[in-house]
PDB file of N, CA and C in Angstrom:
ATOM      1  N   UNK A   1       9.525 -16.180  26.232  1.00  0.00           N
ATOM      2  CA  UNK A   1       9.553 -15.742  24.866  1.00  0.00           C
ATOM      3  C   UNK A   1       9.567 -14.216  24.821  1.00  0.00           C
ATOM      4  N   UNK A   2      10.280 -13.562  23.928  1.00  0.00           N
ATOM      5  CA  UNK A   2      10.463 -12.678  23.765  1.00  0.00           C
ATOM      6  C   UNK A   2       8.949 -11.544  23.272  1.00  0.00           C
ATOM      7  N   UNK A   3       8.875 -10.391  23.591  1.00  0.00           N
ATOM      8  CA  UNK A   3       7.659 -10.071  23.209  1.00  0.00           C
ATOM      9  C   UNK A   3       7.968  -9.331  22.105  1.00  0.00           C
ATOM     10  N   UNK A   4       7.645  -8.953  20.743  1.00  0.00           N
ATOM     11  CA  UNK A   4       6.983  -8.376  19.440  1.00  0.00           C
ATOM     12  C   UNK A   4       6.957  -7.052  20.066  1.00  0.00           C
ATOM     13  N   UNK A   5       7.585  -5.931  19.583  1.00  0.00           N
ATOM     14  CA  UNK A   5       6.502  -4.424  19.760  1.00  0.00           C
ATOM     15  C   UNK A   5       5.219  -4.375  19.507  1.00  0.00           C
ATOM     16  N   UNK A   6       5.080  -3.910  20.416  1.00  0.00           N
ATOM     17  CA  UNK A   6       3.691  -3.463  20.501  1.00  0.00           C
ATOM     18  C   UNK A   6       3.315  -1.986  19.240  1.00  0.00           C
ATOM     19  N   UNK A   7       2.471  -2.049  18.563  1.00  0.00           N
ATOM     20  CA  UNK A   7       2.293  -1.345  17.869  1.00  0.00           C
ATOM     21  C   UNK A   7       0.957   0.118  18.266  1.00  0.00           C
ATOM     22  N   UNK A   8       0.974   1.134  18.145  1.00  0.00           N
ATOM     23  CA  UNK A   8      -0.183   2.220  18.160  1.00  0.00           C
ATOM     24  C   UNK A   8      -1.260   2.242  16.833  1.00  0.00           C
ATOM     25  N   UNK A   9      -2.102   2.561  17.493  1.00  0.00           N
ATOM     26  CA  UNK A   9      -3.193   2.786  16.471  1.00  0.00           C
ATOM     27  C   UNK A   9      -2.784   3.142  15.111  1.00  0.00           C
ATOM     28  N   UNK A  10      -2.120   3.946  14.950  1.00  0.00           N
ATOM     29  CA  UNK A  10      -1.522   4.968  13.987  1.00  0.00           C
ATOM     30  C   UNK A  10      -0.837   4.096  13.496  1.00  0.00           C
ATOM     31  N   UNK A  11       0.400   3.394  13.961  1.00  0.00           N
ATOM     32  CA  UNK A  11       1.391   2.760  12.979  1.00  0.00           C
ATOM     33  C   UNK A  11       0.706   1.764  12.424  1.00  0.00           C
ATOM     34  N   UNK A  12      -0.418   1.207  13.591  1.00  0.00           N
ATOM     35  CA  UNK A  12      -0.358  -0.377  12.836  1.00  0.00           C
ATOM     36  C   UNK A  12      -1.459   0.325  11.298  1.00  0.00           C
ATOM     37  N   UNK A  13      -2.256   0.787  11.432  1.00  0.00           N
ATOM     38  CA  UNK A  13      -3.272   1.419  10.397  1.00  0.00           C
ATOM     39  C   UNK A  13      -1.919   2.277   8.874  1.00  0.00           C
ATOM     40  N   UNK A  14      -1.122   2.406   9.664  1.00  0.00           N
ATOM     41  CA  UNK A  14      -0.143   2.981   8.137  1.00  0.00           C
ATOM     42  C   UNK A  14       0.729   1.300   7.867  1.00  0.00           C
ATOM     43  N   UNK A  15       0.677   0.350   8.427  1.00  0.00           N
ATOM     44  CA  UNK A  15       1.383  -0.657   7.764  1.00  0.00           C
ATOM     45  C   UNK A  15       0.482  -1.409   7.466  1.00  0.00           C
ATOM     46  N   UNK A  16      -0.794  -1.415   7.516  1.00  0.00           N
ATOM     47  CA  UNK A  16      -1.947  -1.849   7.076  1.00  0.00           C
ATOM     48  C   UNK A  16      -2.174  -1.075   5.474  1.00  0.00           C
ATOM     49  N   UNK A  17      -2.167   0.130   5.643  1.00  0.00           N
ATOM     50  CA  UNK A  17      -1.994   1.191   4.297  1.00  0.00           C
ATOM     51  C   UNK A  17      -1.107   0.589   3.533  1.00  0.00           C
ATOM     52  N   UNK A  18       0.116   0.509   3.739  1.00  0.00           N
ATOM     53  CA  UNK A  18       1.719  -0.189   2.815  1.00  0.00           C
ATOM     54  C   UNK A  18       0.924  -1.157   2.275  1.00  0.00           C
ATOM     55  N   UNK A  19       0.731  -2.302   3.133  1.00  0.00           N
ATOM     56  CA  UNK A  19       0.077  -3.551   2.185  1.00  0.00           C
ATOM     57  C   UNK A  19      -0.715  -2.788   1.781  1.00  0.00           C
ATOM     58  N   UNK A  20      -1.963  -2.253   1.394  1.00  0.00           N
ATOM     59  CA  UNK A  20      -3.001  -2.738   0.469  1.00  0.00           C
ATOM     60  C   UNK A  20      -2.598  -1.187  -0.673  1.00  0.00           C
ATOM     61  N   UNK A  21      -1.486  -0.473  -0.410  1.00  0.00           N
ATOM     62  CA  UNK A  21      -0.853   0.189  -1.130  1.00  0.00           C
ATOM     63  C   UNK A  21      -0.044  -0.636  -2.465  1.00  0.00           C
ATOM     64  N   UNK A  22       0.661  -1.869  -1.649  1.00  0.00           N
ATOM     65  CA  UNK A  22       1.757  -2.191  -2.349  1.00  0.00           C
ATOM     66  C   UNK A  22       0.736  -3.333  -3.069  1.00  0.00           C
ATOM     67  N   UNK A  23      -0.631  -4.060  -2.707  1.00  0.00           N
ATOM     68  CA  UNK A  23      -1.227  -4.543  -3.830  1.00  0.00           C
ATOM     69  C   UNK A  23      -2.002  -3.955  -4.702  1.00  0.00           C
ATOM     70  N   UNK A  24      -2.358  -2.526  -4.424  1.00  0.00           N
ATOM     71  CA  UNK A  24      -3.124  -2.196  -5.604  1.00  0.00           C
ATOM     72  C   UNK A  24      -2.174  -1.821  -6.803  1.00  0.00           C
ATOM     73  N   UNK A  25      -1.084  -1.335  -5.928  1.00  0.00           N
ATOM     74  CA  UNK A  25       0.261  -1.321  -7.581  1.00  0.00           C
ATOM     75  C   UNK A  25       0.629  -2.470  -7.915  1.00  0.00           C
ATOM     76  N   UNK A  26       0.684  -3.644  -7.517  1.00  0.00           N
ATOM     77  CA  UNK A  26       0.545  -5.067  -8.168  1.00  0.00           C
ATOM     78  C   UNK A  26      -0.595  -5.240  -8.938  1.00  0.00           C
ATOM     79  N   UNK A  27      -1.714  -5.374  -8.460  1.00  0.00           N
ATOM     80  CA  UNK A  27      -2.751  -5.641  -9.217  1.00  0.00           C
ATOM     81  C   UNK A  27      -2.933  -4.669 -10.930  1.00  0.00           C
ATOM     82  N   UNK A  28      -2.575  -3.420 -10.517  1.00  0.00           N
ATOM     83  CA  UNK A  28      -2.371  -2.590 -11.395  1.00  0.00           C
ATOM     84  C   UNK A  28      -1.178  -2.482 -12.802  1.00  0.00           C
ATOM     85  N   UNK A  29      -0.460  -3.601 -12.107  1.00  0.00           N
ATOM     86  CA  UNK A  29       0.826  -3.382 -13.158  1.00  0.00           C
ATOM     87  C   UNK A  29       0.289  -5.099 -13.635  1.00  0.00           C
ATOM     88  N   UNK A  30      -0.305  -5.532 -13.157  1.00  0.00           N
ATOM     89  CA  UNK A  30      -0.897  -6.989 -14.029  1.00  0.00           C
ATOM     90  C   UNK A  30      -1.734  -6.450 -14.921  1.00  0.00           C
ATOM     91  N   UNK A  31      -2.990  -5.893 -14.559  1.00  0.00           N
ATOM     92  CA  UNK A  31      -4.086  -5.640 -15.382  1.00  0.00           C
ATOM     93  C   UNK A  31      -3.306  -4.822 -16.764  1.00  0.00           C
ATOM     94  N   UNK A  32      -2.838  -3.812 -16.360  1.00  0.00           N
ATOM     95  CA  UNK A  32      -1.520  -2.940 -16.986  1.00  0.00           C
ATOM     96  C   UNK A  32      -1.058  -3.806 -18.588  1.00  0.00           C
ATOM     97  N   UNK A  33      -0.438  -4.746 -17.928  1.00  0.00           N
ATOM     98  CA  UNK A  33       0.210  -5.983 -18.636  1.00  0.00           C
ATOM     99  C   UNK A  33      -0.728  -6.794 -19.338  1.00  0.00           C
ATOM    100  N   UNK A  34      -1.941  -7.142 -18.897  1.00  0.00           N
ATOM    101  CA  UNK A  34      -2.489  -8.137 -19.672  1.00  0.00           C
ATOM    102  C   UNK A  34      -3.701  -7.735 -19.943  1.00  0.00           C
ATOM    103  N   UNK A  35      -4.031  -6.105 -19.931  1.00  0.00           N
ATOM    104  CA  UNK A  35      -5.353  -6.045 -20.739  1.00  0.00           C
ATOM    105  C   UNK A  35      -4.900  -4.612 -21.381  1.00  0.00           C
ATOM    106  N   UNK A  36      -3.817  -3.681 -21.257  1.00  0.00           N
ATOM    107  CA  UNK A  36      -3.423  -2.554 -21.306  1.00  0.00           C
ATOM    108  C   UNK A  36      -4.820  -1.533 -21.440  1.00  0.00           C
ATOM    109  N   UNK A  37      -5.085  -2.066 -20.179  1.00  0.00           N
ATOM    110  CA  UNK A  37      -6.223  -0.992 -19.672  1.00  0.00           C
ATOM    111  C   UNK A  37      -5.952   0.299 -18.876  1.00  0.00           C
ATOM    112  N   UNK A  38      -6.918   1.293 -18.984  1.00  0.00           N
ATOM    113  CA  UNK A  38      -5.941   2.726 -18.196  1.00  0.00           C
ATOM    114  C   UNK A  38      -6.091   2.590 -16.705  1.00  0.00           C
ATOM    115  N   UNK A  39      -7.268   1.306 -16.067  1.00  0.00           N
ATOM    116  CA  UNK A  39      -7.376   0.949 -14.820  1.00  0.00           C
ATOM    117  C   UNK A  39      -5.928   0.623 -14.397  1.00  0.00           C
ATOM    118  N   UNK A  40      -5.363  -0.129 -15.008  1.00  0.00           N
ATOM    119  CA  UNK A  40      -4.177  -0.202 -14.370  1.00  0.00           C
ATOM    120  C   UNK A  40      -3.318   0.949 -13.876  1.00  0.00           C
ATOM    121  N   UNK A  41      -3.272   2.054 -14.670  1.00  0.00           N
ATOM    122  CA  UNK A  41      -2.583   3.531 -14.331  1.00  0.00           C
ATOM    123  C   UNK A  41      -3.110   3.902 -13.330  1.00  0.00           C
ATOM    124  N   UNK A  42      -4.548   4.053 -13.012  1.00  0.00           N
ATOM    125  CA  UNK A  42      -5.272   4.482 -12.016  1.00  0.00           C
ATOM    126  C   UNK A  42      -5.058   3.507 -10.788  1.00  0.00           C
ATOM    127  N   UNK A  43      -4.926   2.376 -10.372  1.00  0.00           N
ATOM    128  CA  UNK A  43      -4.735   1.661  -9.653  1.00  0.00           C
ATOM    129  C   UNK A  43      -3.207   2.069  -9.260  1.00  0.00           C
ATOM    130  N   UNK A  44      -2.171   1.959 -10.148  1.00  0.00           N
ATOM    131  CA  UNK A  44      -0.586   1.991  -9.944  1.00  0.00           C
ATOM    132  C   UNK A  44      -0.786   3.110  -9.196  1.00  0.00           C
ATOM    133  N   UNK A  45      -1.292   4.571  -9.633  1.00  0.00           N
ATOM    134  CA  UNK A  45      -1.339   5.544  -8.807  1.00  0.00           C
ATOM    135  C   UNK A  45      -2.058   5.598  -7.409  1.00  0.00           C
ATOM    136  N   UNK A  46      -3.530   5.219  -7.788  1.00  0.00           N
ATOM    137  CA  UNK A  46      -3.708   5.207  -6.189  1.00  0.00           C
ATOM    138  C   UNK A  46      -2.950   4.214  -4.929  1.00  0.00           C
ATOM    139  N   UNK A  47      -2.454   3.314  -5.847  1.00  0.00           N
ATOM    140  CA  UNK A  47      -1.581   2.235  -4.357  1.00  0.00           C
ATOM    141  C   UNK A  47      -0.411   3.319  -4.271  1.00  0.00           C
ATOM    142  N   UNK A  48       0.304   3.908  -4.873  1.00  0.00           N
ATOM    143  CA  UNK A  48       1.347   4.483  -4.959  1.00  0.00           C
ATOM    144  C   UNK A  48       1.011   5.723  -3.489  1.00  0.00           C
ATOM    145  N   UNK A  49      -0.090   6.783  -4.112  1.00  0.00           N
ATOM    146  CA  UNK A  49      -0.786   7.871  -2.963  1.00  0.00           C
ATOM    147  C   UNK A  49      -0.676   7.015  -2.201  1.00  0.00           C
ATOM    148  N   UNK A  50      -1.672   6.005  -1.987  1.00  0.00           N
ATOM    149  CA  UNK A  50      -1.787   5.059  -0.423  1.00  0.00           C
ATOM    150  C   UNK A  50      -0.660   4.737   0.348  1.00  0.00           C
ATOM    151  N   UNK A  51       0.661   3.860  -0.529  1.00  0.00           N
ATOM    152  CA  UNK A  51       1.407   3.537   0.324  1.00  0.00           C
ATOM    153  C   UNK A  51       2.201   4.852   0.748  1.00  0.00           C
ATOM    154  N   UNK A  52       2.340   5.940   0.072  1.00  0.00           N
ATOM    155  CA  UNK A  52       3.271   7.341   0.622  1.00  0.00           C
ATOM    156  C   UNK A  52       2.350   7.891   1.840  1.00  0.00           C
ATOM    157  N   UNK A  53       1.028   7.691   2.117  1.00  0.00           N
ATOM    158  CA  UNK A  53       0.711   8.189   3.219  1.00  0.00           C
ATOM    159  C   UNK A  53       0.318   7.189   4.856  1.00  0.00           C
ATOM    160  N   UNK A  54       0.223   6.165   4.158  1.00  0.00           N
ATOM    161  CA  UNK A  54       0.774   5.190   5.059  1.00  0.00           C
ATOM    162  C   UNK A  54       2.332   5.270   5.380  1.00  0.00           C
ATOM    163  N   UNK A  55       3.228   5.271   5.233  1.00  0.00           N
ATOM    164  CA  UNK A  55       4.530   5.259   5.286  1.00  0.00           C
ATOM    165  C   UNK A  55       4.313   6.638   6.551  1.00  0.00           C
ATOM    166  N   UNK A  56       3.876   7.565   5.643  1.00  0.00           N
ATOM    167  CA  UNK A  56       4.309   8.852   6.807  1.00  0.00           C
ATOM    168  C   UNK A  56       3.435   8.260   8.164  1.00  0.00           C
ATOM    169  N   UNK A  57       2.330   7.941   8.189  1.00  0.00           N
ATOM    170  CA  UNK A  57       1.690   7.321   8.835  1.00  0.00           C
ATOM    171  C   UNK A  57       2.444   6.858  10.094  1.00  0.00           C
ATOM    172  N   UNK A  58       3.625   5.740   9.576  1.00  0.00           N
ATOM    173  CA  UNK A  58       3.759   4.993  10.530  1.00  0.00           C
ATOM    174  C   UNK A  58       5.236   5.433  11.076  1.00  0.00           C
ATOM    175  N   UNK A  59       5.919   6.425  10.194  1.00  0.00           N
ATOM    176  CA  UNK A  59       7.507   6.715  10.363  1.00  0.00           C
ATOM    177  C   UNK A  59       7.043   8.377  11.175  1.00  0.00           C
ATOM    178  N   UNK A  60       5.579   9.130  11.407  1.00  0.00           N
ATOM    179  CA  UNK A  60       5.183  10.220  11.854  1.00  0.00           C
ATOM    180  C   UNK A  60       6.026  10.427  13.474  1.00  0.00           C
TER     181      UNK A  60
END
């Protein structure tokens, strides 16, 4: 069987970042939607920061 890359500390921790980047702007654009609370803005933004420094993270 073929082996998977192996990943570094660094990348796997910035594609770890992406996900919980790319759910707090989910979670955020629900709450957003169904309570038009400003948590949701604050959430959209911080997954947004998160996943842009994860990304550099793992493309560094």
């Amino acid at each position: 069987m073929k082996k998977i890359r192996n990943f570094s500390k660094r990348e796997l921790s910035g594609l770890v970042g992406q996900w919980v980047g790319m759910i707090a702007v989910v979670i955020g654009i629900v709450i957003e939607i169904q309570l038009g609370a400003h948590l949701g803005f604050v959430l959209i933004t911080a997954g947004a920061l998160a996943y842009a420094v994860a990304t550099k993270l793992v493309n560094f």
